[in-house]
PDB file of N, CA and C in Angstrom:
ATOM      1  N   UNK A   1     -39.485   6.706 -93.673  1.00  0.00           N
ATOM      2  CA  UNK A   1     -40.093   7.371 -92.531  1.00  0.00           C
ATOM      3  C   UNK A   1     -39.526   8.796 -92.483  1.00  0.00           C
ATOM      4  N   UNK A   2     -40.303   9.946 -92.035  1.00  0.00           N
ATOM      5  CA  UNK A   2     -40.181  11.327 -92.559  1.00  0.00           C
ATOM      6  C   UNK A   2     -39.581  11.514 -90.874  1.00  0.00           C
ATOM      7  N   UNK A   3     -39.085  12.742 -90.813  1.00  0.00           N
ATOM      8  CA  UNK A   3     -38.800  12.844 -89.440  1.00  0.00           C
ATOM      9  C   UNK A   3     -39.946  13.791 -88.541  1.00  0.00           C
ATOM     10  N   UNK A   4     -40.848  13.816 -89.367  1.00  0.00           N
ATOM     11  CA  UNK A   4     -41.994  14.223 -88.635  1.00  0.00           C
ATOM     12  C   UNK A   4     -43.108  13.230 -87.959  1.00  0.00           C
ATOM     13  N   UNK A   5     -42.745  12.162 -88.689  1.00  0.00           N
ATOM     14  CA  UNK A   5     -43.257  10.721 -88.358  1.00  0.00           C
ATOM     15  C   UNK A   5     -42.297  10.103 -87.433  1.00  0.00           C
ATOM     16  N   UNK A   6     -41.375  10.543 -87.079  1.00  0.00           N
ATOM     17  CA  UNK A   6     -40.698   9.393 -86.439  1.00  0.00           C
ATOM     18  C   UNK A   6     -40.688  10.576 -84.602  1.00  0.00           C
ATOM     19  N   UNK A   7     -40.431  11.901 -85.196  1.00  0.00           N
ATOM     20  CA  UNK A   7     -40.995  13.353 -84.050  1.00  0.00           C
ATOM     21  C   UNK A   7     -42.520  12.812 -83.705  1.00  0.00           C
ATOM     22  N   UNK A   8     -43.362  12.315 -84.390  1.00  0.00           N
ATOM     23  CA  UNK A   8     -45.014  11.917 -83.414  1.00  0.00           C
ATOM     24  C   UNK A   8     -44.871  10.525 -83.146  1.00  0.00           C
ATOM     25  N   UNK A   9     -44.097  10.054 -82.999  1.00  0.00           N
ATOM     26  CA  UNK A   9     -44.106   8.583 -82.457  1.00  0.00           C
ATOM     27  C   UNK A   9     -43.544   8.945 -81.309  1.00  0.00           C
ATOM     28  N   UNK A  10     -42.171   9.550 -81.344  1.00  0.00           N
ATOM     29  CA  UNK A  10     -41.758   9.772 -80.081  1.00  0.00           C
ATOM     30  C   UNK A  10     -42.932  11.100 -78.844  1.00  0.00           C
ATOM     31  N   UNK A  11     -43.275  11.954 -79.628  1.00  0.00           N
ATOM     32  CA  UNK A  11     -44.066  12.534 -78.398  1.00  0.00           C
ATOM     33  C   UNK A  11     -45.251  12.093 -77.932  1.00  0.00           C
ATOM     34  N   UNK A  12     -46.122  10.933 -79.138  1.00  0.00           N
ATOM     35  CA  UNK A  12     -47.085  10.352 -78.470  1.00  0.00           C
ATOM     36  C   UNK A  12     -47.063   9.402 -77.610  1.00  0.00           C
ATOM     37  N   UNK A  13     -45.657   8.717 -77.444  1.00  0.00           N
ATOM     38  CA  UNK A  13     -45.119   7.673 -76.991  1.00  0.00           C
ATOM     39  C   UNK A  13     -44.737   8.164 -75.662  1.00  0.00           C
ATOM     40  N   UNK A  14     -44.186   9.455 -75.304  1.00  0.00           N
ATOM     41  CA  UNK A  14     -43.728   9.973 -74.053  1.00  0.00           C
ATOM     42  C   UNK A  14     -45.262  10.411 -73.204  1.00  0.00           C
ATOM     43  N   UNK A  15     -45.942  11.093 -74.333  1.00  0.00           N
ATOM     44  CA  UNK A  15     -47.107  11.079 -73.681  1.00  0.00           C
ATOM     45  C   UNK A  15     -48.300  10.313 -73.094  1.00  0.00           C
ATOM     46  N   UNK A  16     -48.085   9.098 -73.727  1.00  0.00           N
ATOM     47  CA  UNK A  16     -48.781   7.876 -73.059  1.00  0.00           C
ATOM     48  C   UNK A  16     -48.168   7.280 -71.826  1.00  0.00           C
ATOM     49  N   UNK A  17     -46.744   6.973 -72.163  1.00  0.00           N
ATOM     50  CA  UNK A  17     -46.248   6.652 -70.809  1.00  0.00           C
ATOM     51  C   UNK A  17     -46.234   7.787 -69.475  1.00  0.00           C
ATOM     52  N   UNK A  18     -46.139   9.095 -69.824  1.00  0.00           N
ATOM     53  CA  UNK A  18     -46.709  10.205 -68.437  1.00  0.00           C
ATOM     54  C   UNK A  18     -47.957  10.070 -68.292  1.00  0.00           C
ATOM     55  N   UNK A  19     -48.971   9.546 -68.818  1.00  0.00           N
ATOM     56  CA  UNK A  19     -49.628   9.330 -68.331  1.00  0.00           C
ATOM     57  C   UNK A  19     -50.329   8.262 -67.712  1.00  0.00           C
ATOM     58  N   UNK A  20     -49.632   7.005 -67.970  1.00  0.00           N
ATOM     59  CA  UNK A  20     -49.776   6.314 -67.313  1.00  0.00           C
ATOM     60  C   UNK A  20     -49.218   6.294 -65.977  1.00  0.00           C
ATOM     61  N   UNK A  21     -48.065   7.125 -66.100  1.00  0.00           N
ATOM     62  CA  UNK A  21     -47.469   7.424 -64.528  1.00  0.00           C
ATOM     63  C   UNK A  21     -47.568   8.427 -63.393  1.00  0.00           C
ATOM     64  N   UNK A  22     -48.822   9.012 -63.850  1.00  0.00           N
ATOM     65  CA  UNK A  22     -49.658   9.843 -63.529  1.00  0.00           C
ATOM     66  C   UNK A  22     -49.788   9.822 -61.723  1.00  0.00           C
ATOM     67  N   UNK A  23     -50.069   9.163 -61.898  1.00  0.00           N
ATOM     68  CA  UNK A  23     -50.484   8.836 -60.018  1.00  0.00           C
ATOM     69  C   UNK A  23     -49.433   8.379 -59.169  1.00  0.00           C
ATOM     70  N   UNK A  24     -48.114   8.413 -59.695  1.00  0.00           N
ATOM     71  CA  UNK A  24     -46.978   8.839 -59.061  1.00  0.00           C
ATOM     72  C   UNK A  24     -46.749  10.079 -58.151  1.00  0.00           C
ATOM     73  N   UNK A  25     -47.156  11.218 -59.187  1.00  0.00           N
ATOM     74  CA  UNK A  25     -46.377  11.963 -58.516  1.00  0.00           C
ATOM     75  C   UNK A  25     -47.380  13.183 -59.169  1.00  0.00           C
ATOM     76  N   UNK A  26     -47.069  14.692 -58.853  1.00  0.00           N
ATOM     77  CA  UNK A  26     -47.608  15.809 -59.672  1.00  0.00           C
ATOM     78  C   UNK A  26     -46.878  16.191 -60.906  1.00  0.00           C
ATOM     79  N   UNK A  27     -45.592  15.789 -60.451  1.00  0.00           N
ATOM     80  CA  UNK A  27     -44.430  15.994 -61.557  1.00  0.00           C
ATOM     81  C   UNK A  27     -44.597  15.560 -62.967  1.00  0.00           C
ATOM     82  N   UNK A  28     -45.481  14.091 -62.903  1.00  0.00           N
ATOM     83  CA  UNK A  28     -46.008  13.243 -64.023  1.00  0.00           C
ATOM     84  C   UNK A  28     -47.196  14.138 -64.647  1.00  0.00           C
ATOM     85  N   UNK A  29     -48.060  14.631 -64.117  1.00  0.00           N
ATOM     86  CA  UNK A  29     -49.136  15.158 -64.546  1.00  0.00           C
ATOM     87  C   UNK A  29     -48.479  16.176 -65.515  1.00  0.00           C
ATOM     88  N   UNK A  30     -47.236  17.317 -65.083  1.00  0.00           N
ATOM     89  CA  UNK A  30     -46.653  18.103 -65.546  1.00  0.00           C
ATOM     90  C   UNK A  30     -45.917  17.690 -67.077  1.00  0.00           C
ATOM     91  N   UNK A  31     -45.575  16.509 -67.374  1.00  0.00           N
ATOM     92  CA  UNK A  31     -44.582  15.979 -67.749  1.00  0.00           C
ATOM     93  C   UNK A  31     -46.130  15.463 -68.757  1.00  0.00           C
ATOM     94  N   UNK A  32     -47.338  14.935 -68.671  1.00  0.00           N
ATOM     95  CA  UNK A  32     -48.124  14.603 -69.435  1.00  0.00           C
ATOM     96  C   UNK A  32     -48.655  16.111 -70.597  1.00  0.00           C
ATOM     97  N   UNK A  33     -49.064  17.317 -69.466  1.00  0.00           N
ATOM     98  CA  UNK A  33     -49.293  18.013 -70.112  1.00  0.00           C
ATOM     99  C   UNK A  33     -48.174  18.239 -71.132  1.00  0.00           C
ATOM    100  N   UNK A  34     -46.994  18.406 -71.291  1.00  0.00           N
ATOM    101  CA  UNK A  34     -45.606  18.532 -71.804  1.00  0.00           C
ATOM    102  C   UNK A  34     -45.962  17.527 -72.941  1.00  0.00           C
ATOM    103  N   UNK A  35     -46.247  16.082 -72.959  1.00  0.00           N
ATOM    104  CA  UNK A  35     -46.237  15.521 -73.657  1.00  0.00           C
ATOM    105  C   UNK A  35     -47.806  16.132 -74.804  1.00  0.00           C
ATOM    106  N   UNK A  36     -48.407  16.566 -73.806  1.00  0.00           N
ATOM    107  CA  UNK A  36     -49.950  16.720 -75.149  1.00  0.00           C
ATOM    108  C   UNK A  36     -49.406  17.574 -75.883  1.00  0.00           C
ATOM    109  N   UNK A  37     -48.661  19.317 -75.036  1.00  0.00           N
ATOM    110  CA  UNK A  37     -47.959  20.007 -76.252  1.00  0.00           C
ATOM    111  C   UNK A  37     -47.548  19.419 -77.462  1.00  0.00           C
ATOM    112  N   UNK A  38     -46.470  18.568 -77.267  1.00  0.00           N
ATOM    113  CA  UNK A  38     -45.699  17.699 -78.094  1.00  0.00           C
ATOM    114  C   UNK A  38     -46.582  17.258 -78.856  1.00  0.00           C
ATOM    115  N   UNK A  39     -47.519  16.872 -78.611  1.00  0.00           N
ATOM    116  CA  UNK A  39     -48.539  15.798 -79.584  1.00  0.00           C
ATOM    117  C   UNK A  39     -48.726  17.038 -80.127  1.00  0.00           C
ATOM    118  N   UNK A  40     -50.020  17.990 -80.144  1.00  0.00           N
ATOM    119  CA  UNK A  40     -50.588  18.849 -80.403  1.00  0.00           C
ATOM    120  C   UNK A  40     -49.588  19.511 -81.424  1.00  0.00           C
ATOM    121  N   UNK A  41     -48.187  19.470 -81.132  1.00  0.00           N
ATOM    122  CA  UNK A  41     -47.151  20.196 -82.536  1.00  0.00           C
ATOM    123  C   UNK A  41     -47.359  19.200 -83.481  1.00  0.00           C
ATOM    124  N   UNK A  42     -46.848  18.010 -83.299  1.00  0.00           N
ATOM    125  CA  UNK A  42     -47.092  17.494 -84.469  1.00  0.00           C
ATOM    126  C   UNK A  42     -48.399  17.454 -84.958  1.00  0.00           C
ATOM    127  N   UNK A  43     -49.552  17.345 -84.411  1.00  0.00           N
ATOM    128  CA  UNK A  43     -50.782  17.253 -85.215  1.00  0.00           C
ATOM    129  C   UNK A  43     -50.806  17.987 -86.293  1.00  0.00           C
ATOM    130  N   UNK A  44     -50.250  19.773 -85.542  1.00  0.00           N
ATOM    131  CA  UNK A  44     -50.492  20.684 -86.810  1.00  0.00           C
ATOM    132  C   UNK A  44     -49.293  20.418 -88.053  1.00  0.00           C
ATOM    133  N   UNK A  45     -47.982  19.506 -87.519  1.00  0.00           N
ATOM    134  CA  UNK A  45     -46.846  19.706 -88.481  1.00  0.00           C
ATOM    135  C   UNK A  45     -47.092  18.836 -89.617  1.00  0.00           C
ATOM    136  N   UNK A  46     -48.097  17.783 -88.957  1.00  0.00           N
ATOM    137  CA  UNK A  46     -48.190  16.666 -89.808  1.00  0.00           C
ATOM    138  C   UNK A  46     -49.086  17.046 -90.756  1.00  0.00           C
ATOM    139  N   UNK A  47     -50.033  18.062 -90.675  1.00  0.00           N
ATOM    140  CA  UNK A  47     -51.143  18.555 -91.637  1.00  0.00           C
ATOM    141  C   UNK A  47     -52.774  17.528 -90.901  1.00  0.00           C
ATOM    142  N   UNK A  48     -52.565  17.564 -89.662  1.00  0.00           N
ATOM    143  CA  UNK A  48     -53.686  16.949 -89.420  1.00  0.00           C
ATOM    144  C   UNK A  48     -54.132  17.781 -87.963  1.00  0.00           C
ATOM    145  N   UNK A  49     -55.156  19.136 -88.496  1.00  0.00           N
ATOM    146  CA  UNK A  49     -54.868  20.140 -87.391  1.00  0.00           C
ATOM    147  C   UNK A  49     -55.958  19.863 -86.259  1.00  0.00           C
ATOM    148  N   UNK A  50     -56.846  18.979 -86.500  1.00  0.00           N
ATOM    149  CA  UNK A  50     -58.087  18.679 -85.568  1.00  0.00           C
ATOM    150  C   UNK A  50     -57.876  17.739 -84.205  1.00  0.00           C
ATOM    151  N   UNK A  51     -56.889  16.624 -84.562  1.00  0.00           N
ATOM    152  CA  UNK A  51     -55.931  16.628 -83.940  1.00  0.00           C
ATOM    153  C   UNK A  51     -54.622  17.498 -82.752  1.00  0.00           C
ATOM    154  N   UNK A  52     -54.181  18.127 -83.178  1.00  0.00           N
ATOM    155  CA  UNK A  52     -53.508  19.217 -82.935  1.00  0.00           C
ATOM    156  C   UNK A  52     -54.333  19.820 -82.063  1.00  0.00           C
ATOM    157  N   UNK A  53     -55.370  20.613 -82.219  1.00  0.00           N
ATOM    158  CA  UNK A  53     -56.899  20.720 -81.842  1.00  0.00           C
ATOM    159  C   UNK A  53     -57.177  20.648 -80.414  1.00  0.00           C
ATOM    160  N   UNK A  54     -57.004  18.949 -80.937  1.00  0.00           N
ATOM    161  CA  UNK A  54     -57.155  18.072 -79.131  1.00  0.00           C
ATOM    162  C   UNK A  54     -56.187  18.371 -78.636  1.00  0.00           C
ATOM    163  N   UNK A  55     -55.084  17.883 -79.307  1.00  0.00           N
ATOM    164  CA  UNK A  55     -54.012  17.752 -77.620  1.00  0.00           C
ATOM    165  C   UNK A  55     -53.635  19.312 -77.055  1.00  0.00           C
ATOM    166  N   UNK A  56     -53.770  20.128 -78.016  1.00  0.00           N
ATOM    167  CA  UNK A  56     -53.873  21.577 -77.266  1.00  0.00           C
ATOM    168  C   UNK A  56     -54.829  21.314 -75.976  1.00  0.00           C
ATOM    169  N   UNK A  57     -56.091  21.130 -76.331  1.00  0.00           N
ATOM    170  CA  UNK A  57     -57.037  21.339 -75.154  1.00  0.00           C
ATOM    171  C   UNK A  57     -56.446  20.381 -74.133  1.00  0.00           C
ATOM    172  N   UNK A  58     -56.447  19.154 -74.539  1.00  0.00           N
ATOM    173  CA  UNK A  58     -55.797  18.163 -73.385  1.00  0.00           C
ATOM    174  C   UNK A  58     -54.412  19.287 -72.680  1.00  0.00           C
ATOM    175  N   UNK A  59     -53.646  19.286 -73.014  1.00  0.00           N
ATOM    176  CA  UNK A  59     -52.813  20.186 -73.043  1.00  0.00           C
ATOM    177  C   UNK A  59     -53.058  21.581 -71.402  1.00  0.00           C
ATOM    178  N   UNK A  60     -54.486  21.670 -71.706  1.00  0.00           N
ATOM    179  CA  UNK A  60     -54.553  23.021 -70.778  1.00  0.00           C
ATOM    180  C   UNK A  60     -54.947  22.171 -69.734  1.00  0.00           C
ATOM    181  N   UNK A  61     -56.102  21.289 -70.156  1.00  0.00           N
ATOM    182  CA  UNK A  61     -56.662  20.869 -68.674  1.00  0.00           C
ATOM    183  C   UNK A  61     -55.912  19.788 -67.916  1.00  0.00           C
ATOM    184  N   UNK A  62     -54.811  19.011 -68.833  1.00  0.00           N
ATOM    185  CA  UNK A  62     -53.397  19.083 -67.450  1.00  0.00           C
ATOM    186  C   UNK A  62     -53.032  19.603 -66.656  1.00  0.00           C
ATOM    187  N   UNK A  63     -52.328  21.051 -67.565  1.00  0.00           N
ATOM    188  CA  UNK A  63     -52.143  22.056 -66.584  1.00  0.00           C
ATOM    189  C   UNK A  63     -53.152  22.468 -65.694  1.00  0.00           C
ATOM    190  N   UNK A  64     -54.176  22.413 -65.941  1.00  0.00           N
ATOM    191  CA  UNK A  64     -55.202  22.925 -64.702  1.00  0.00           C
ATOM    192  C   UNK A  64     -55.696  21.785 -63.294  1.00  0.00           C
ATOM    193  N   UNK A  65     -55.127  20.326 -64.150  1.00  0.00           N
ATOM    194  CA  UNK A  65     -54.734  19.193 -62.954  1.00  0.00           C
ATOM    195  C   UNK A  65     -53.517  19.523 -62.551  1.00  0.00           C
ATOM    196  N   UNK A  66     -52.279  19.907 -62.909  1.00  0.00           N
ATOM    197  CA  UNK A  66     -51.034  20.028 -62.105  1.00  0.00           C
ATOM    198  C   UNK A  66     -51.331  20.883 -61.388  1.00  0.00           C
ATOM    199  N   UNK A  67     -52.242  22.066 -61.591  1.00  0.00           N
ATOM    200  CA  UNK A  67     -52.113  23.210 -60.605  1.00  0.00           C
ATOM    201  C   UNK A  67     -52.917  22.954 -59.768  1.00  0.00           C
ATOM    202  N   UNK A  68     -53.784  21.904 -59.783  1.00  0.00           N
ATOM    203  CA  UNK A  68     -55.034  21.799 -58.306  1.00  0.00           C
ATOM    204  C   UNK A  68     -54.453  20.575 -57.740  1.00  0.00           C
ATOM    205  N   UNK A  69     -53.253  20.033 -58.340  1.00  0.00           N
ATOM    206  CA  UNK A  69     -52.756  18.711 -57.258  1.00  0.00           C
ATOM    207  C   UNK A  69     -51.648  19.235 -56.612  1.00  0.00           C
TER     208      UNK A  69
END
């Protein structure tokens, strides 16, 4: 296991669980967008940039839910 593989397990993994905990709090929403970044690095580190792609966009329109909650 490469440590770029074992870096997208852990940020897709943080990012699923913020978002499941979403409706906690606004803090979670914050903490999801945080996690799509994370995804979105590895997409491009891993060589899979369409990917990457997404969680960028996911990525903004978090932030544009943290800022209207």
């Amino acid at each position: 296991m490469t440590w770029v593989t074992l870096y997208g397990i852990c940020a897709v993994s943080f990012m699923m669980v913020m978002y499941a905990l979403e409706s906690r709090g606004r803090l979670f929403v914050l903490l999801f967008a945080t996690g799509c970044l994370l995804s979105s690095a590895y997409g491009f580190l891993s060589g899979t940039w369409p990917f990457g792609v997404v969680e960028a966009i996911w990525t903004v329109i978090a932030l544009r839910r943290w800022r209207a909650a």
